[in-house]
C-alpha atoms as a PDB file:
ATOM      1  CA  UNK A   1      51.583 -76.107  31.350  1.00  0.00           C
ATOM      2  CA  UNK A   2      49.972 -72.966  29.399  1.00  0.00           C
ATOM      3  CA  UNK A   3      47.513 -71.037  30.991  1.00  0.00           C
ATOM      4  CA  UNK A   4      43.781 -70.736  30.904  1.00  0.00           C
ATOM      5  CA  UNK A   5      44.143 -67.733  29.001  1.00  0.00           C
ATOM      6  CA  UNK A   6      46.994 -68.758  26.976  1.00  0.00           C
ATOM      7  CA  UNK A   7      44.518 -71.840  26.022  1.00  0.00           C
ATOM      8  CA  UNK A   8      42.102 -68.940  25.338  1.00  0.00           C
ATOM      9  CA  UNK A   9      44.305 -67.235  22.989  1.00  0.00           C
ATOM     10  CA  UNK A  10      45.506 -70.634  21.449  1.00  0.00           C
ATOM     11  CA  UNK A  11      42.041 -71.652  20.775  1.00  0.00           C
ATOM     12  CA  UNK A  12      41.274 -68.291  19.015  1.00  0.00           C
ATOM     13  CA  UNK A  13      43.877 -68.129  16.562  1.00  0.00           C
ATOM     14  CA  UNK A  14      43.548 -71.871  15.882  1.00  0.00           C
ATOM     15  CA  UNK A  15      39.733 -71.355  14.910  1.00  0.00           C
ATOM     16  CA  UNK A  16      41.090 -68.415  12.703  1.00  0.00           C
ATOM     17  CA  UNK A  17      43.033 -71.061  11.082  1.00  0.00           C
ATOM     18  CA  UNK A  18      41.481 -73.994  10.835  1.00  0.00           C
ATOM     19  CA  UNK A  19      37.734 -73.476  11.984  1.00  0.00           C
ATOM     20  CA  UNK A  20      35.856 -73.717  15.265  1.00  0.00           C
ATOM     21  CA  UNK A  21      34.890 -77.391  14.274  1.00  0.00           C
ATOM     22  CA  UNK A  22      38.459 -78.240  13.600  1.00  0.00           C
ATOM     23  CA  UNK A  23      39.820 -76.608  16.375  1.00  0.00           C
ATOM     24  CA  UNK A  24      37.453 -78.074  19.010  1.00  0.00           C
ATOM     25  CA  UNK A  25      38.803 -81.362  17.877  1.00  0.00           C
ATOM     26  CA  UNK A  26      41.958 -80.144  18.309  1.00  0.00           C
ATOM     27  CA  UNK A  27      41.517 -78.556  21.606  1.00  0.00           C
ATOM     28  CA  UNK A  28      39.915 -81.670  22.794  1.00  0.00           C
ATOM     29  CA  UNK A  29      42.282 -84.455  21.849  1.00  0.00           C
ATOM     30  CA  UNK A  30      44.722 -82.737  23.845  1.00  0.00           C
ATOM     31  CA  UNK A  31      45.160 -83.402  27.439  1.00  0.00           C
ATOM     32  CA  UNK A  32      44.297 -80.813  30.201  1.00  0.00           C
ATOM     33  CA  UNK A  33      47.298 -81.438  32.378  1.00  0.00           C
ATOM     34  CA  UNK A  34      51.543 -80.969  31.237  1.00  0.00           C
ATOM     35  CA  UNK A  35      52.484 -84.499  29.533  1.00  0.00           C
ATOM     36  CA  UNK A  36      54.937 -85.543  32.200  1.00  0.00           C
ATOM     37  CA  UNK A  37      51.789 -85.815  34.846  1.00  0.00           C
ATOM     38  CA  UNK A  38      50.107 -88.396  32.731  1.00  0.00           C
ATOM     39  CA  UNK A  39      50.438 -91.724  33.305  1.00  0.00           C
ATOM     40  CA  UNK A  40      51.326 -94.672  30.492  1.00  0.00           C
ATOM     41  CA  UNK A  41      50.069 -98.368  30.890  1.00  0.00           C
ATOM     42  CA  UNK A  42      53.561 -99.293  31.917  1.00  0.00           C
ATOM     43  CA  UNK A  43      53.440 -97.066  34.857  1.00  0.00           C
ATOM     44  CA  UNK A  44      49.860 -98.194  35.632  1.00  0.00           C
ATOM     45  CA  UNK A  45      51.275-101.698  35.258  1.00  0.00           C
ATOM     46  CA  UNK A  46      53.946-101.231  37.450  1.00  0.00           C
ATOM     47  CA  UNK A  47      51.887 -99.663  39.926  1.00  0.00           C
ATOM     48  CA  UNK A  48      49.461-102.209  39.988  1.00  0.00           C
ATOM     49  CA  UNK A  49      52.395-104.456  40.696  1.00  0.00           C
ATOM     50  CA  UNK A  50      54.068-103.139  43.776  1.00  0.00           C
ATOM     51  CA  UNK A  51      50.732-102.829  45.375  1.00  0.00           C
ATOM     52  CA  UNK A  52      50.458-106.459  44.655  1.00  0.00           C
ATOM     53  CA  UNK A  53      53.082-107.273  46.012  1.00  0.00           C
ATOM     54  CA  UNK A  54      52.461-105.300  48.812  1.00  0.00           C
ATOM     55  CA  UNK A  55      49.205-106.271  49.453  1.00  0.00           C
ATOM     56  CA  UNK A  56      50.769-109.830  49.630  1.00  0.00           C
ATOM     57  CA  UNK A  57      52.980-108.938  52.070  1.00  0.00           C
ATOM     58  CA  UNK A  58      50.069-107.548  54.303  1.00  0.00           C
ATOM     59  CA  UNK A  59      48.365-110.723  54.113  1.00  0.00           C
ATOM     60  CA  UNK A  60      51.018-112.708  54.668  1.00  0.00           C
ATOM     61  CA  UNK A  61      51.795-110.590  58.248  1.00  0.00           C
ATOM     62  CA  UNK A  62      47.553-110.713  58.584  1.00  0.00           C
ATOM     63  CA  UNK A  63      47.970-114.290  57.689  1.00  0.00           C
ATOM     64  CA  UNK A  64      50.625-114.489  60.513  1.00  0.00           C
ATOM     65  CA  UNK A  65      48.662-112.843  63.352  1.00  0.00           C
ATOM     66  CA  UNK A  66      45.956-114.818  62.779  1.00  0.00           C
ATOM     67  CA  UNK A  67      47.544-117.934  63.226  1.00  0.00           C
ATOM     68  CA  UNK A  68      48.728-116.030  67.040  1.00  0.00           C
ATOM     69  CA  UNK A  69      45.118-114.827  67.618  1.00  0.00           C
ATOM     70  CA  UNK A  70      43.903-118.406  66.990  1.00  0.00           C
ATOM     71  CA  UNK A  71      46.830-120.344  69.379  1.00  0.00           C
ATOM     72  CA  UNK A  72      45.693-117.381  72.485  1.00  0.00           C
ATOM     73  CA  UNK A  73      42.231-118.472  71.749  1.00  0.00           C
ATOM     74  CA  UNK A  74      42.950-122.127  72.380  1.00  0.00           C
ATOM     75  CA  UNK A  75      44.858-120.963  75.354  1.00  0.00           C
ATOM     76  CA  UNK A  76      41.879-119.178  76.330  1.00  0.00           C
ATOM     77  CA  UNK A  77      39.647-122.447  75.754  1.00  0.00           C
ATOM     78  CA  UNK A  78      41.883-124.795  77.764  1.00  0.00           C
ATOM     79  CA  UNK A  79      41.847-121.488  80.471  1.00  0.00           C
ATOM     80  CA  UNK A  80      38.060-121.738  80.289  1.00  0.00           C
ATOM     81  CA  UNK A  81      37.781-125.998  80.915  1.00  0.00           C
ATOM     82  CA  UNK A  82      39.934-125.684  83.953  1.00  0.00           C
ATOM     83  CA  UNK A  83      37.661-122.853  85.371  1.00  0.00           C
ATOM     84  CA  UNK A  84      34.753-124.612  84.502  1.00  0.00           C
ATOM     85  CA  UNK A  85      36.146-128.188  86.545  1.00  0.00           C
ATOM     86  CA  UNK A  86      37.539-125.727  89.579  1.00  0.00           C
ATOM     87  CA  UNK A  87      34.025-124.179  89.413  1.00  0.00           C
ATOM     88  CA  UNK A  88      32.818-127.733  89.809  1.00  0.00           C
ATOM     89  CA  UNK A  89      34.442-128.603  92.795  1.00  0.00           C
ATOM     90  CA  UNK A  90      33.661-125.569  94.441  1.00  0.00           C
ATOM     91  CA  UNK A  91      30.193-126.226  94.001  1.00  0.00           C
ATOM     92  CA  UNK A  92      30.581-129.658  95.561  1.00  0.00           C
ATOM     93  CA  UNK A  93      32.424-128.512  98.407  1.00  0.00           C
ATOM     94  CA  UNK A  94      29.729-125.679  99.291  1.00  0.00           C
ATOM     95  CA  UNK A  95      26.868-128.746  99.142  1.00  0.00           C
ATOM     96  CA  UNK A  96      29.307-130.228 101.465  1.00  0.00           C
ATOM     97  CA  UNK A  97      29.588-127.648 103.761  1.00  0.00           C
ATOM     98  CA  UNK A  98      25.994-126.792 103.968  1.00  0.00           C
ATOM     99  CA  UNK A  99      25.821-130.536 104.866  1.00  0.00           C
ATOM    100  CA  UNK A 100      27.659-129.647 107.158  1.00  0.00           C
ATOM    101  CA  UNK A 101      26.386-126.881 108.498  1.00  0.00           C
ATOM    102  CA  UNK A 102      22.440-128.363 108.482  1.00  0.00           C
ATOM    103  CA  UNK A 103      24.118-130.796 111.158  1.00  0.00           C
ATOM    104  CA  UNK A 104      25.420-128.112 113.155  1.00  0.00           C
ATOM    105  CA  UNK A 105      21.867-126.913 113.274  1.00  0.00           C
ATOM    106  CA  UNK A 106      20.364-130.382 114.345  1.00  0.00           C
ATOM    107  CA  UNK A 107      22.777-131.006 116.791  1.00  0.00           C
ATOM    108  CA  UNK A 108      22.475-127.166 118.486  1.00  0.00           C
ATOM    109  CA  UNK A 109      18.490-127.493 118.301  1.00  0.00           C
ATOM    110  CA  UNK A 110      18.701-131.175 119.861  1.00  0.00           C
ATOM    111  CA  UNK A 111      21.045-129.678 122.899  1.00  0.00           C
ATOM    112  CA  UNK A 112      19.332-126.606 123.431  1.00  0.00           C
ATOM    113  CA  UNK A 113      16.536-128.305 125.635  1.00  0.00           C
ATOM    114  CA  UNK A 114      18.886-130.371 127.388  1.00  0.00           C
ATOM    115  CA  UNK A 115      21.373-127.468 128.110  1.00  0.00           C
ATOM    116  CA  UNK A 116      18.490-125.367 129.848  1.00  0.00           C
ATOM    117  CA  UNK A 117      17.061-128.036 132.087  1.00  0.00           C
ATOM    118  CA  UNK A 118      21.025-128.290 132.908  1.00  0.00           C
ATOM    119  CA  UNK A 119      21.068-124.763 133.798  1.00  0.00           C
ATOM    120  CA  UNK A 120      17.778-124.563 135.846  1.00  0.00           C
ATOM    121  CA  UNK A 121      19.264-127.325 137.757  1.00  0.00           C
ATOM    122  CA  UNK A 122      22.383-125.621 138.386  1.00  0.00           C
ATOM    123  CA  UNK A 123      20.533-122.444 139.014  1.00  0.00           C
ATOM    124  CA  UNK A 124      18.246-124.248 141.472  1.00  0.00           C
ATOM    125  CA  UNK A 125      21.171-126.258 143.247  1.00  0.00           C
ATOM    126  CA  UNK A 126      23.372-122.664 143.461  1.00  0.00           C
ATOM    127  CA  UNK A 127      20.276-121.617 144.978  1.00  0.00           C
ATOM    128  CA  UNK A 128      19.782-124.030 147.861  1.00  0.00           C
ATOM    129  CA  UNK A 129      23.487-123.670 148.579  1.00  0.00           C
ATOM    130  CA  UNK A 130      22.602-120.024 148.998  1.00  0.00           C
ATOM    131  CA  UNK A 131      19.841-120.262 151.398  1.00  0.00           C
ATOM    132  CA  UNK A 132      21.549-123.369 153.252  1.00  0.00           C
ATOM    133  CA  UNK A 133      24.355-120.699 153.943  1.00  0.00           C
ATOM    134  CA  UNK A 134      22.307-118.151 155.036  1.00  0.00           C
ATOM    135  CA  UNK A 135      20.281-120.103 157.252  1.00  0.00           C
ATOM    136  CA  UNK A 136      23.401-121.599 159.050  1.00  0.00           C
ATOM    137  CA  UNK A 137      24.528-117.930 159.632  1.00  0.00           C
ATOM    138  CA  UNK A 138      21.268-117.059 161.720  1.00  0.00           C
END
């Protein structure tokens, strides 16, 4: 590949030669780069062909993963549907137990009066026992 000044100098005795009209003409219809770097339409062709063919193979393997992402998913679905029923049952089982639990409640409440008049009577029974005692110790 010549130079910028060898282009320089080629350019100046070519307009010597043949005219500055002529010459840019010249100068222009040749290419800027050595002739080994440009490309011909059978190397763009065959370029254009391997990345083809590679871009098929890409979306094949895309193609392939895919198909993987989409089986997880439905996996993930079926995953999601058993939650959902366990989720269900739970929920029943917590209305059962607060069921069960209100009852508690009722049945503490209904024995509460019951167990105090129980205890006063103890308390007042202990009590007569203690004065009974002491008044056969005098």
């Amino acid at each position: 590949m010549p130079s910028d000044p060898a282009r320089r100098e080629l350019t100046e005795a070519l307009e010597q030669l043949l005219g500055p009209r002529n010459t840019a003409t010249l100068m222009e219809s040749l290419p800027p780069q050595p002739w080994d770097e440009l490309a011909t339409k059978r190397d763009l062709e065959r370029a254009v062909t391997d990345l083809r063919g590679e871009l098929r193979g890409h979306m094949g393997e895309l193609r392939g993963e895919m198909g993987e992402l989409r089986g997880e998913m439905g996996e993930l679905r079926g995953e999601m549907g058993e939650l959902r029923g366990e989720m269900g049952e739970l929920r029943g089982e917590m209305g059962e137990f607060r069921g069960e639990v209100m009852e508690l409640r009722a049945e503490v409440r209904s024995l509460t009066p019951k167990l105090l008049v129980a205890s006063l009577g103890s308390s007042a029974t202990l009590m007569g026992f203690v004065l009974a005692a002491a008044a056969l110790m005098r």
